[in-house]
C-alpha atoms as a PDB file:
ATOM      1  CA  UNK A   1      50.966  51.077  47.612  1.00  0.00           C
ATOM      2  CA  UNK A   2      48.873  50.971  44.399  1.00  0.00           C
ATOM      3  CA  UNK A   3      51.827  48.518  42.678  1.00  0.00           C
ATOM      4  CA  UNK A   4      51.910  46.080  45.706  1.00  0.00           C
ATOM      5  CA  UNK A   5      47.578  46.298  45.205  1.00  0.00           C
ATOM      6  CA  UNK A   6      47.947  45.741  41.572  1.00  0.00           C
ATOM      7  CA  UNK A   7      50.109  42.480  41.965  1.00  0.00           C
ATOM      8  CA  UNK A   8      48.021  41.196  44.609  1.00  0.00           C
ATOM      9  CA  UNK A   9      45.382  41.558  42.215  1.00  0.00           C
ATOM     10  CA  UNK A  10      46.683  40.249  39.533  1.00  0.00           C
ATOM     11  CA  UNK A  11      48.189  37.354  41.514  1.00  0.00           C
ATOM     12  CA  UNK A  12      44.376  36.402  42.165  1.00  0.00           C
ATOM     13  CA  UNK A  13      43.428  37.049  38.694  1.00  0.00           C
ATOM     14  CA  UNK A  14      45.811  34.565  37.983  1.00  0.00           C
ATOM     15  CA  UNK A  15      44.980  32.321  40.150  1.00  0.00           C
ATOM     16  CA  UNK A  16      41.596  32.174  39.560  1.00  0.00           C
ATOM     17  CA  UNK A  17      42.353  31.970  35.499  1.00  0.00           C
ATOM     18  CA  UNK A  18      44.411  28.770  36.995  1.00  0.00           C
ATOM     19  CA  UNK A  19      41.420  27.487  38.622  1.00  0.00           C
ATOM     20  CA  UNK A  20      39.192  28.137  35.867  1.00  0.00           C
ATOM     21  CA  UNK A  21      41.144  26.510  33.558  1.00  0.00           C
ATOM     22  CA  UNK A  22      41.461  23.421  35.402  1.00  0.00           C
ATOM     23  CA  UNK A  23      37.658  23.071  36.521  1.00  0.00           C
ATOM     24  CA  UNK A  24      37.370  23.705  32.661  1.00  0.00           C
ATOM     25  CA  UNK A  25      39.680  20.579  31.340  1.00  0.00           C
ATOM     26  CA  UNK A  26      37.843  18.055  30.292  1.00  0.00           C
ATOM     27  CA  UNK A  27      38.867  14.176  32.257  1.00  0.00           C
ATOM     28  CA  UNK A  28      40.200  13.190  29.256  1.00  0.00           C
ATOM     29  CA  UNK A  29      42.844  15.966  28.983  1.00  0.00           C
ATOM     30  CA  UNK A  30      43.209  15.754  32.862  1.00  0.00           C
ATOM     31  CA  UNK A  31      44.247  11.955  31.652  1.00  0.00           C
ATOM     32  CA  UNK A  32      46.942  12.966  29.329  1.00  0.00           C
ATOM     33  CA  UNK A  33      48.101  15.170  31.322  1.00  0.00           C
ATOM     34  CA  UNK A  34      48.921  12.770  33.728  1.00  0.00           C
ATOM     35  CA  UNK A  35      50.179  10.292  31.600  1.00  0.00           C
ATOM     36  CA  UNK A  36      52.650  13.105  30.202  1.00  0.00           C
ATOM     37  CA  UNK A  37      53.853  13.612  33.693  1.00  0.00           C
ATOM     38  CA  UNK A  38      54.221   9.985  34.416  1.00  0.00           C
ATOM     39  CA  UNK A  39      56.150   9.801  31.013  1.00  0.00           C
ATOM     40  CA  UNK A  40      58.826  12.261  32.190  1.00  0.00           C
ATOM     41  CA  UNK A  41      58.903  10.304  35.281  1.00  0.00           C
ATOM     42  CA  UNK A  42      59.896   7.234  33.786  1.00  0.00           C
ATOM     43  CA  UNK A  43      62.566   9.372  31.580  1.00  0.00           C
ATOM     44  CA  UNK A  44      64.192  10.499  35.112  1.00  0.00           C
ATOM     45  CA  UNK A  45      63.835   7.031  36.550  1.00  0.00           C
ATOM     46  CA  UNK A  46      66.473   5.768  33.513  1.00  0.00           C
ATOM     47  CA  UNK A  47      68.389   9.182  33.688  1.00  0.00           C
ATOM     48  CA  UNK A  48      68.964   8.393  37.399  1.00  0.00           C
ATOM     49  CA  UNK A  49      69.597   4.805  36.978  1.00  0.00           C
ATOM     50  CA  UNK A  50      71.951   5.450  34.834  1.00  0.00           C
ATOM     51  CA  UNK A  51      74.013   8.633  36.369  1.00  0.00           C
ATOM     52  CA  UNK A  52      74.106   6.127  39.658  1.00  0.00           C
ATOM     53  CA  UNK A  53      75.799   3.509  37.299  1.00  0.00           C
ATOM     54  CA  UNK A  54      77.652   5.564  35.758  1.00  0.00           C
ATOM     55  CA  UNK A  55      79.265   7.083  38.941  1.00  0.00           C
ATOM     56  CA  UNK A  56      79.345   3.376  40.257  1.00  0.00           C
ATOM     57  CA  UNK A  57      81.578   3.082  36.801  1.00  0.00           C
ATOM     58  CA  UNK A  58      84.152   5.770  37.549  1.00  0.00           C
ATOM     59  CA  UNK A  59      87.847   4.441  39.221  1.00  0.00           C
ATOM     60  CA  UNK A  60      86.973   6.528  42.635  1.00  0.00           C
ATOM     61  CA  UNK A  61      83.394   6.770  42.798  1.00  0.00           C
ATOM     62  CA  UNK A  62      82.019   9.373  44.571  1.00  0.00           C
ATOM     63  CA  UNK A  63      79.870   8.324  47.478  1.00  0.00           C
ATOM     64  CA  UNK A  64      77.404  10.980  48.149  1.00  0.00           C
ATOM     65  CA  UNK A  65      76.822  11.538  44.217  1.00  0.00           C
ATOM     66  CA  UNK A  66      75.826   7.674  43.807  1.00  0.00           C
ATOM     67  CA  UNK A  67      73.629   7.897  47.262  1.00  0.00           C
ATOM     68  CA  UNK A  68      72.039  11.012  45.689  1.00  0.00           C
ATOM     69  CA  UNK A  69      71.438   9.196  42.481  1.00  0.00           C
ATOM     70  CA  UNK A  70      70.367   6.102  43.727  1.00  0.00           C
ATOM     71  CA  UNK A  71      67.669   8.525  45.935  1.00  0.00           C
ATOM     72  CA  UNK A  72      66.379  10.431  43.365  1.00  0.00           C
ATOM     73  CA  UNK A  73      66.359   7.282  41.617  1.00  0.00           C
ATOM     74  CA  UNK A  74      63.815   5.490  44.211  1.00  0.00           C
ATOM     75  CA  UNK A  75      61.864   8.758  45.203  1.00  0.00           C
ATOM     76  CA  UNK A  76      60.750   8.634  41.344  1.00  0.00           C
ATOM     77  CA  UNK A  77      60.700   5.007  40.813  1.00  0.00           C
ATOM     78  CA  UNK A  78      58.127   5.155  43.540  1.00  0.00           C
ATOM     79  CA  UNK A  79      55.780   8.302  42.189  1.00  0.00           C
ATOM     80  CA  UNK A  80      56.165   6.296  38.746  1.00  0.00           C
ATOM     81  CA  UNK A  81      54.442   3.331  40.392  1.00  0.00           C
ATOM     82  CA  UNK A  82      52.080   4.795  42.499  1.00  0.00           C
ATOM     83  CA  UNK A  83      50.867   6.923  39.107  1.00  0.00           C
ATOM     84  CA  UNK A  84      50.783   3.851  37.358  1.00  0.00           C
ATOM     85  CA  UNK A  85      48.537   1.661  39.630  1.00  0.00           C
ATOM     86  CA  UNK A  86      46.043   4.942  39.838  1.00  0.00           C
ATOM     87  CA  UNK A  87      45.936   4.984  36.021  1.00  0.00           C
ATOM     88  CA  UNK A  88      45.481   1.042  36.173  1.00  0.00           C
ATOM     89  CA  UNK A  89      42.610   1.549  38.782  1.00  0.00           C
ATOM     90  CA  UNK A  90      40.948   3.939  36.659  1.00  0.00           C
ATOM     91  CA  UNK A  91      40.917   1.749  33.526  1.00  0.00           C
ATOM     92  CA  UNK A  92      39.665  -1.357  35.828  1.00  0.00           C
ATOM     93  CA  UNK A  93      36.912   1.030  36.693  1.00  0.00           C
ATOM     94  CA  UNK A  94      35.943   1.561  32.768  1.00  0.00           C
ATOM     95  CA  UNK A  95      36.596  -1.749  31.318  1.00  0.00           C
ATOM     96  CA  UNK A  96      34.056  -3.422  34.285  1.00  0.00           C
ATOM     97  CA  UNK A  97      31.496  -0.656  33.442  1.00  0.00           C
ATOM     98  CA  UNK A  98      31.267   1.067  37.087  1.00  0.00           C
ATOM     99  CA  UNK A  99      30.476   4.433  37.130  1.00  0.00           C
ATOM    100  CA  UNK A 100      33.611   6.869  36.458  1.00  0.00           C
ATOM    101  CA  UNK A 101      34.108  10.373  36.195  1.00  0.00           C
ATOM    102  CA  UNK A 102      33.306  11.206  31.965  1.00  0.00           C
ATOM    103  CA  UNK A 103      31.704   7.830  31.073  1.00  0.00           C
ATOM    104  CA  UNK A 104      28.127   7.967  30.142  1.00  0.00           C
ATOM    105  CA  UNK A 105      28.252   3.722  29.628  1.00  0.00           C
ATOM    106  CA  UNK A 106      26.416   3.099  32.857  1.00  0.00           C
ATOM    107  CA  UNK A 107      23.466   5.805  32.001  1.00  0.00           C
ATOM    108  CA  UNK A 108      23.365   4.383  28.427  1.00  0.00           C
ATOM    109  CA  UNK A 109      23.194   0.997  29.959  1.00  0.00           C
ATOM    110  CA  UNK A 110      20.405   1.971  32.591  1.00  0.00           C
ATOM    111  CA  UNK A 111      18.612   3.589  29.410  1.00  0.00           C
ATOM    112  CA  UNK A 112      18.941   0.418  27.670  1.00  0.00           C
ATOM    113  CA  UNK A 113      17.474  -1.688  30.172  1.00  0.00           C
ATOM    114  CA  UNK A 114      14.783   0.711  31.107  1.00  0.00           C
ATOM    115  CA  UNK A 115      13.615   0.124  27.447  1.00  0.00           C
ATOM    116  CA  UNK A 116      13.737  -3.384  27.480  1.00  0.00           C
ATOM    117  CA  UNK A 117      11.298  -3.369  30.587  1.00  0.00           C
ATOM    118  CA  UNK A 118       8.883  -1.186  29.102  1.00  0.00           C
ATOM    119  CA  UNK A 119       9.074  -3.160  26.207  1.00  0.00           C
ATOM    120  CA  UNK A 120       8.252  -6.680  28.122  1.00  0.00           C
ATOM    121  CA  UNK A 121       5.540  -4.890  30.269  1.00  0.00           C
ATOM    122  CA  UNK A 122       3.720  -3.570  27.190  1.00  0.00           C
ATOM    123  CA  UNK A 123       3.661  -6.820  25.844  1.00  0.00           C
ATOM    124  CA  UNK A 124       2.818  -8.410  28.698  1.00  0.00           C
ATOM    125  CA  UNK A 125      -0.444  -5.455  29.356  1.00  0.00           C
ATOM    126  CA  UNK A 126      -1.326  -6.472  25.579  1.00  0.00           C
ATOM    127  CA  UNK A 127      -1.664  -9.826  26.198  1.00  0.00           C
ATOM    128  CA  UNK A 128      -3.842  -9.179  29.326  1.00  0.00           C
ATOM    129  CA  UNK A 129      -5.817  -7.100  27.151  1.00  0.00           C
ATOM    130  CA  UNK A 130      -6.700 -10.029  24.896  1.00  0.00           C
ATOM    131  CA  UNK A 131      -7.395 -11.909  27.413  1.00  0.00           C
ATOM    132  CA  UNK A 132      -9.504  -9.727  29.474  1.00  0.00           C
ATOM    133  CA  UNK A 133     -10.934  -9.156  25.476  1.00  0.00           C
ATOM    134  CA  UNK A 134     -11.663 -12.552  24.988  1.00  0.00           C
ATOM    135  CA  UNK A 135     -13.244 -13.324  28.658  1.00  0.00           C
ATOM    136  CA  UNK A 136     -15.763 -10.277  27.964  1.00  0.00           C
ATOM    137  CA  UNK A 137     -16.869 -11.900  24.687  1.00  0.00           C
ATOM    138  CA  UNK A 138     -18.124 -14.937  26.164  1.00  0.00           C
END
């Protein structure tokens, strides 16, 4: 009983170290990481492609090989595609400046025009102050 509690326990600890891990990767790495994945995709995609032509190739083809092929070939083709147009998305997102998970460009930007408007309202309160200056002198 104590080895089936210590596995269950250590499956959780594991789990958990999983979790951890993940909550701890930063986007960017979460970004590679994908664009690994989507790598070997495409390297399966042409492996695939090319065992279907290849069996396509042979005197007596066999059938169920090349419908297997041709399967695995559009199952990936399509994850490949669908990975690509998220990753696409996401660099939309950061190249037209809308907020995104790890960019600080639209705080900086807020920050930057913030500044600007204190700096047109100060000058703008100085020059009342000459005026209002200048009115009391008379």
């Amino acid at each position: 009983m104590q080895t089936v509690h210590a596995a269950v326990t250590h499956t959780h600890s594991t789990r958990y170290c999983m979790l951890f891990c993940e909550i701890m990767t930063s986007p960017t790495e979460n970004r590679l990481k994908q664009l690994e994945i989507i790598e070997n995709d495409i390297a399966n995609v042409v492996l695939n492609a090319g065992r279907a032509v290849g069996e396509l190739s042979e005197d007596k083809p066999n059938e169920h090989l090349t419908e297997h092929y041709t399967r695995q070939f559009l199952k990936t083709l399509e994850k490949v595609e669908k990975s690509l147009s998220e990753q696409i998305n996401y660099l939309s997102q950061v190249a037209t400046g809308q907020p995104h998970e790890g960019s600080s460009y639209s705080a900086q930007k807020d920050a930057q025009m913030a500044i600007h408007r204190q700096e047109h309202l100060k000058s703008e309160l100085n020059e009342l102050g000459k005026i209002c200056g200048a009115s009391e002198g008379q």
